[in-house]
Protein backbone atom coordinates (compact mmCIF):
# COMPACT_ATOMS: atom_id res chain seq x y z
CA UNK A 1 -9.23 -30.86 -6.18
CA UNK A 2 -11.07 -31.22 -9.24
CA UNK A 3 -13.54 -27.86 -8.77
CA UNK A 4 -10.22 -25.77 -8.36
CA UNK A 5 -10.42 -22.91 -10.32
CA UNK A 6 -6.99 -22.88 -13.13
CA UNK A 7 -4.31 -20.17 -12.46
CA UNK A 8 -4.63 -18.08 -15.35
CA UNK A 9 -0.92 -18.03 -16.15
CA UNK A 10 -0.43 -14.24 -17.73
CA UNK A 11 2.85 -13.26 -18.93
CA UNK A 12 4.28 -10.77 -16.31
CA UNK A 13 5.56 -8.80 -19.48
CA UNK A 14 3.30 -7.15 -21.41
CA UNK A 15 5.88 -6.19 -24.23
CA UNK A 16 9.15 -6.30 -24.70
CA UNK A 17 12.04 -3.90 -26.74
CA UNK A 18 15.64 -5.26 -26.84
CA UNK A 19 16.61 -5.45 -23.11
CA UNK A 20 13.52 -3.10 -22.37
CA UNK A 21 10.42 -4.62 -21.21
CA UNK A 22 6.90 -3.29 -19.91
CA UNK A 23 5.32 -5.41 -16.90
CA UNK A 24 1.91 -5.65 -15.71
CA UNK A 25 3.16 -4.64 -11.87
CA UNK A 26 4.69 -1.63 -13.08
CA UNK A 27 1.76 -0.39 -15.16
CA UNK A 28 -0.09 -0.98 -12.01
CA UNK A 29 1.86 1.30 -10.13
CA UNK A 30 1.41 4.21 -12.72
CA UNK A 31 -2.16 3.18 -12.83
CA UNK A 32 -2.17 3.77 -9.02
CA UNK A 33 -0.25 7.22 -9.42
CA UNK A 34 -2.43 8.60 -11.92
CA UNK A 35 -5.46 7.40 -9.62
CA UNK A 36 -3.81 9.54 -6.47
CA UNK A 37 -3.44 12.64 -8.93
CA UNK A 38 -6.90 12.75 -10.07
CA UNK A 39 -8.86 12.22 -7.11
CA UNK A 40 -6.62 14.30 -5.12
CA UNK A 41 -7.24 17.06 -7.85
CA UNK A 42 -10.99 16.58 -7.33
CA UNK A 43 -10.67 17.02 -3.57
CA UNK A 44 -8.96 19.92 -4.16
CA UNK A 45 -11.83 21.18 -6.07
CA UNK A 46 -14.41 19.99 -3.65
CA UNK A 47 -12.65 21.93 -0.98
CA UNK A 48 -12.21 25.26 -2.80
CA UNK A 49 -8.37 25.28 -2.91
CA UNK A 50 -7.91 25.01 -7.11
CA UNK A 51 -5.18 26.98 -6.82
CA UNK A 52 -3.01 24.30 -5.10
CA UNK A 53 -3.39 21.56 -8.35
CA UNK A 54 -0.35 22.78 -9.63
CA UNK A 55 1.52 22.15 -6.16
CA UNK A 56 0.07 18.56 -6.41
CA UNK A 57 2.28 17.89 -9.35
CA UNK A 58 5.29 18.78 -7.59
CA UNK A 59 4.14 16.81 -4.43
CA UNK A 60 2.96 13.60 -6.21
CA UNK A 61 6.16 13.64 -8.26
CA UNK A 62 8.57 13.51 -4.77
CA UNK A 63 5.63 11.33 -2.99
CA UNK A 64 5.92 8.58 -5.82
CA UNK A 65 9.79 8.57 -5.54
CA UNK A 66 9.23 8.22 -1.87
CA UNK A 67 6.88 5.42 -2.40
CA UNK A 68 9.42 3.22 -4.68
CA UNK A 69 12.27 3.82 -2.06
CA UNK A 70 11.09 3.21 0.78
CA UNK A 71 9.36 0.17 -0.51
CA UNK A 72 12.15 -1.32 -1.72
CA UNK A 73 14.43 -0.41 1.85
CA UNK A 74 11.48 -2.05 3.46
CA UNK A 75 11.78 -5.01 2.39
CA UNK A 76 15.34 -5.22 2.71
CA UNK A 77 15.59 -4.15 6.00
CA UNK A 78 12.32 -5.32 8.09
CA UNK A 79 12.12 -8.75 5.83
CA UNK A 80 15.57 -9.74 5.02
CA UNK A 81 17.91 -7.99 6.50
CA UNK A 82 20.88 -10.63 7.49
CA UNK A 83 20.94 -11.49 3.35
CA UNK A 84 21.24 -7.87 1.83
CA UNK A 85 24.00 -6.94 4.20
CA UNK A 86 25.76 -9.90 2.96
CA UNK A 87 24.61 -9.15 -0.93
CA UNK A 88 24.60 -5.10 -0.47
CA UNK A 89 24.53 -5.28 -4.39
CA UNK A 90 21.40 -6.61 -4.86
CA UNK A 91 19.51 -3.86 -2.52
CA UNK A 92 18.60 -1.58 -5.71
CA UNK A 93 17.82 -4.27 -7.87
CA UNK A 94 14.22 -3.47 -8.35
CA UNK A 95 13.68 -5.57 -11.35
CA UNK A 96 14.27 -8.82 -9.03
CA UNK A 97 10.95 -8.24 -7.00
CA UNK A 98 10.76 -6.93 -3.36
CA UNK A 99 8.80 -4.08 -2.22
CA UNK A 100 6.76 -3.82 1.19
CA UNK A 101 3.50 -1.68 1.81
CA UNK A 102 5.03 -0.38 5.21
CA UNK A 103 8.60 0.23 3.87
CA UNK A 104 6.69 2.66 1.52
CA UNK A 105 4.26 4.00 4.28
CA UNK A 106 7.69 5.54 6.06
CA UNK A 107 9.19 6.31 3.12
CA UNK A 108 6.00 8.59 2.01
CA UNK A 109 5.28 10.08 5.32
CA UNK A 110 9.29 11.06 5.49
CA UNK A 111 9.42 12.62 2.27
CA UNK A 112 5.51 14.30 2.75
CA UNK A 113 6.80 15.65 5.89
CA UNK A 114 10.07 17.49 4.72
CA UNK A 115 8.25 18.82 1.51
CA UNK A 116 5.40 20.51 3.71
CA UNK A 117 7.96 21.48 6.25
CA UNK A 118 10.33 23.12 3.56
CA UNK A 119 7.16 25.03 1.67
CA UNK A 120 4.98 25.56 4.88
CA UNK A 121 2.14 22.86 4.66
CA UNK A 122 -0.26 21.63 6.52
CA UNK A 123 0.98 17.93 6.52
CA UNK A 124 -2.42 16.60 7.85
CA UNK A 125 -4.42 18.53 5.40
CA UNK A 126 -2.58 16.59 2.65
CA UNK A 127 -2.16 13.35 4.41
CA UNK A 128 -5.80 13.61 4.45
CA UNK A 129 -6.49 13.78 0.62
CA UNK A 130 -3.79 11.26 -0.64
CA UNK A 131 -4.67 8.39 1.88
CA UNK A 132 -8.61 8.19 -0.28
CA UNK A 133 -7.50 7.28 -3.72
CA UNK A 134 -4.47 5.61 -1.91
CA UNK A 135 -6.41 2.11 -1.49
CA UNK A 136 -6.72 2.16 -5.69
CA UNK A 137 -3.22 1.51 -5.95
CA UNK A 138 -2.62 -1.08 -2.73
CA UNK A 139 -5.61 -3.22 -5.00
CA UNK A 140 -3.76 -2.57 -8.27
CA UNK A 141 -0.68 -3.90 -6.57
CA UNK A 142 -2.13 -7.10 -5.67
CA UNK A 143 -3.49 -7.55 -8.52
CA UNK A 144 0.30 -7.32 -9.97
CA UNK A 145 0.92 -9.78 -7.39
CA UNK A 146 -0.96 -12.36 -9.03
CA UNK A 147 -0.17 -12.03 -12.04
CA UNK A 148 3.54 -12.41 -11.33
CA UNK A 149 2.40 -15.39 -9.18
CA UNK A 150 4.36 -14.31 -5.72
CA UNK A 151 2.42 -13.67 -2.21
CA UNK A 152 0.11 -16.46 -2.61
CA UNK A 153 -2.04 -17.73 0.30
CA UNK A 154 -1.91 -20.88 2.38
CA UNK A 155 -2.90 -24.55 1.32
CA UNK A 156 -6.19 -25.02 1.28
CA UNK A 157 -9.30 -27.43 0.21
CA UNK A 158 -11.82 -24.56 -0.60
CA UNK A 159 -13.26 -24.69 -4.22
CA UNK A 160 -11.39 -21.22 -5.74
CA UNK A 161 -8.07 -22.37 -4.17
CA UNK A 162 -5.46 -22.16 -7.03
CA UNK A 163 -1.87 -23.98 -8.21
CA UNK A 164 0.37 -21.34 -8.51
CA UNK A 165 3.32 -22.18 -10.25
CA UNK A 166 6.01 -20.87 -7.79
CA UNK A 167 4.15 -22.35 -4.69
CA UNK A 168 4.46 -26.18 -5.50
CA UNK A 169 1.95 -28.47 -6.37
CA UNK A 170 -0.70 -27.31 -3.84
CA UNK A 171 -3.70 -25.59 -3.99
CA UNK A 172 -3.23 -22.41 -1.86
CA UNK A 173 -5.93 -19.52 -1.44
CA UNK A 174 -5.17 -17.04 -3.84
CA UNK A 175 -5.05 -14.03 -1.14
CA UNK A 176 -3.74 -11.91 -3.48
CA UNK A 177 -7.39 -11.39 -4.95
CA UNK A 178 -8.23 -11.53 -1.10
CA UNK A 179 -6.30 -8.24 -0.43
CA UNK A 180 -7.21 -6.72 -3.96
CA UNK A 181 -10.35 -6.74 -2.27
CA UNK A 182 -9.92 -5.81 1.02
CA UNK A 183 -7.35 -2.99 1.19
CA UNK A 184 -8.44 -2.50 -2.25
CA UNK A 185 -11.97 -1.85 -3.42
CA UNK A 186 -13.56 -2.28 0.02
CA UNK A 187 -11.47 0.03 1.69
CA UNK A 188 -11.36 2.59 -1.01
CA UNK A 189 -15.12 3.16 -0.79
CA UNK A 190 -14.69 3.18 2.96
CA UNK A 191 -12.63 6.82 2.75
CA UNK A 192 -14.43 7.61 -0.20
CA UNK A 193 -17.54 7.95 1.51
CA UNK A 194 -16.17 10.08 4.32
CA UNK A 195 -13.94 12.28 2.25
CA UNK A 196 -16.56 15.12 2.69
CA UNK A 197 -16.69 14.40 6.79
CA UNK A 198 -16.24 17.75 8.62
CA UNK A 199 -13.46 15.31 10.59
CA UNK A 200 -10.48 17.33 12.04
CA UNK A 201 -6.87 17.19 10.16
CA UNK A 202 -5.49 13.87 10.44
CA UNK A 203 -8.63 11.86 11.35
CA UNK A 204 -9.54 10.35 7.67
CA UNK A 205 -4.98 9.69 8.20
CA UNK A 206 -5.86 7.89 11.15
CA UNK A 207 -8.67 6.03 10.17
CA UNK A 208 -6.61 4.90 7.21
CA UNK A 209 -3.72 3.31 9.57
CA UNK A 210 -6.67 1.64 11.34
CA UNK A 211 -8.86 0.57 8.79
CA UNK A 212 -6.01 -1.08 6.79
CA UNK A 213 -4.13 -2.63 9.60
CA UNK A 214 -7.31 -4.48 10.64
CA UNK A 215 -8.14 -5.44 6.98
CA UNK A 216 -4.91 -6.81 6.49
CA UNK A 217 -4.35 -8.36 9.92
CA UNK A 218 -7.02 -10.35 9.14
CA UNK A 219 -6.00 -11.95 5.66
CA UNK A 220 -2.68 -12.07 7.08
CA UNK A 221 -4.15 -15.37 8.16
CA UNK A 222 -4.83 -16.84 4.78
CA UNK A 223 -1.46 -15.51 3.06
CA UNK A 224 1.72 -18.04 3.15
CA UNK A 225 4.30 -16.29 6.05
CA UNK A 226 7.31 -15.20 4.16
CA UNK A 227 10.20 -17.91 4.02
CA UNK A 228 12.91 -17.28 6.17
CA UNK A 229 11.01 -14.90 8.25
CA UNK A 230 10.28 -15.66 11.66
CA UNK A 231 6.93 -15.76 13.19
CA UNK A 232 6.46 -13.59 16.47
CA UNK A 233 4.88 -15.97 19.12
CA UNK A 234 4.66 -18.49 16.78
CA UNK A 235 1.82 -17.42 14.50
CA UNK A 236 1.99 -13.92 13.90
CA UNK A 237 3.87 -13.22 10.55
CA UNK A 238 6.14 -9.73 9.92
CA UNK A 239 3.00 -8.29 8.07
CA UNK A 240 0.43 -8.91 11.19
CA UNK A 241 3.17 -7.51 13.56
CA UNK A 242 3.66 -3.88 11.50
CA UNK A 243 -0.10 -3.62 10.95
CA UNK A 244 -0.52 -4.35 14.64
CA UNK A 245 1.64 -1.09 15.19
CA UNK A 246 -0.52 0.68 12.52
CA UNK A 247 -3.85 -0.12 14.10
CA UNK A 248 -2.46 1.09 17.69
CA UNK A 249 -1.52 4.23 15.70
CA UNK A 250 -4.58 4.60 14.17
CA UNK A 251 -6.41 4.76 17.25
CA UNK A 252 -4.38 6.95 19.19
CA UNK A 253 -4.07 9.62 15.83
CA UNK A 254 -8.00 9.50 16.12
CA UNK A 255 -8.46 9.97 19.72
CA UNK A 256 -6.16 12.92 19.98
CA UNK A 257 -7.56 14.62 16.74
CA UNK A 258 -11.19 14.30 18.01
CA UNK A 259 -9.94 15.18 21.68
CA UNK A 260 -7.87 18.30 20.06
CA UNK A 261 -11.25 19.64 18.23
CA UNK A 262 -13.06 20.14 15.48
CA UNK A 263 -10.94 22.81 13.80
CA UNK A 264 -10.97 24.23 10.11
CA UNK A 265 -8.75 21.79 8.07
CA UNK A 266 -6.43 24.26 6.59
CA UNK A 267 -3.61 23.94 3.72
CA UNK A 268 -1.07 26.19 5.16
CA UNK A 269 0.40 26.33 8.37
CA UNK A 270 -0.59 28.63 11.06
């Protein structure tokens, strides 16, 4: 107990205006967007398609409003369900907390979808691009995480375990810096490397869904289960059960996009 490393208590509001106030886990989301819009760009340019950066201002603009929404209906509806549908009122009450990776997955891949649908894109082709800088804001979002002290890990003797203020007396691991890590900065330089692959459209997708749903399978393990949410066979949390689903996905995406071929990864539809 007495090698713990302090929780550095940081104010979750960075400044304050009358009834407006600037937080640390919303600057990190911003942080995350502008991340996605420049590397994007610089794919674009590595690829020879400059002439789609202004289209990437339009798409990042409906993707990010995808993002908030269906992160917010995510965790309403595949973490607490049975209490928003008796407190409807509180379901767009953002400022409370709540948001879930997955729940913002779907809600990016819907609204990616319709908007290469309605202007004839190639929805792998862009998939492919957004899902490398996409690990930059996962980290920065943990990294919110503990500042606001929520999602803590387990209880735990190891010498960094932490007190954190909402999770009792305790020391827990502090697997928010865990997944900072690991869907963060590890798995960012993961895609990053094979950005350039001559993969077919959808692969570096589908290694995405794979790589992260292993990643965070695995921490799963040393994060406290959410309260109120019940365990699947007794040990696997809500989290490990949707990445479970991701990994399978992963791995069937790649094996029918390296069965299919390797065939020029093209903006536009055919």
């Amino acid at each position: 107990m007495e090698n713990m490393i302090p929780y550095p208590e940081i104010d979750p509001v960075i400044v304050k205006i009358g009834p407006l106030a600037v937080r640390w886990y919303g600057l990190m989301y911003l942080l995350g967007f502008l991340a996605a819009y420049f590397l994007v760009k610089k794919q674009l340019r590595e690829r020879k398609y400059p002439e789609l950066i202004p289209e990437l201002e339009n798409l990042i603009f409906w993707l990010a409003l995808g993002l908030i929404i269906g992160a917010r209906l995510g965790h309403v509806f595949l973490y607490f369900p049975h209490y928003y549908l008796r407190h409807p009122l509180e379901i767009p009450a953002l400022w409370r907390g709540g948001m879930s990776f997955h729940g913002g997955l779907i809600g990016v891949l819907v609204v990616g979808l319709i908007y290469c649908r309605r202007h004839r894109y190639n929805f792998w082709f862009w998939a492919d691009l957004f899902v490398v800088p996409a690990p930059i804001g996962l980290g920065l979002g943990r990294i919110g995480n503990f500042i606001n002290g929520e999602l803590f890990g387990r209880v735990t003797s190891v010498p960094w375990a932490m007190v954190f203020p909402k999770g009792g007396p305790f020391p827990r691991h502090p697997s928010q810096i865990y997944e900072a890590l690991g869907e963060g900065l590890f798995l960012f330089l993961l895609l990053w490397k094979v950005r350039g692959k001559d993969w077919p459209c959808g692969a570096k997708f589908a290694l995405f869904l794979l790589a992260y749903g292993v990643i965070r399978f695995f921490i799963e393990f040393f994060r406290e289960p959410d309260p109120g949410v019940p365990l699947l066979f007794g040990w696997m949390t809500r989290g490990q059960q949707l990445c479970f689903l991701m990994v399978l996905a992963g791995l069937l995406l790649l094996f029918y996009f390296f069965r299919k071929g390797r065939k020029p990864c093209r903006p536009y539809q055919r």
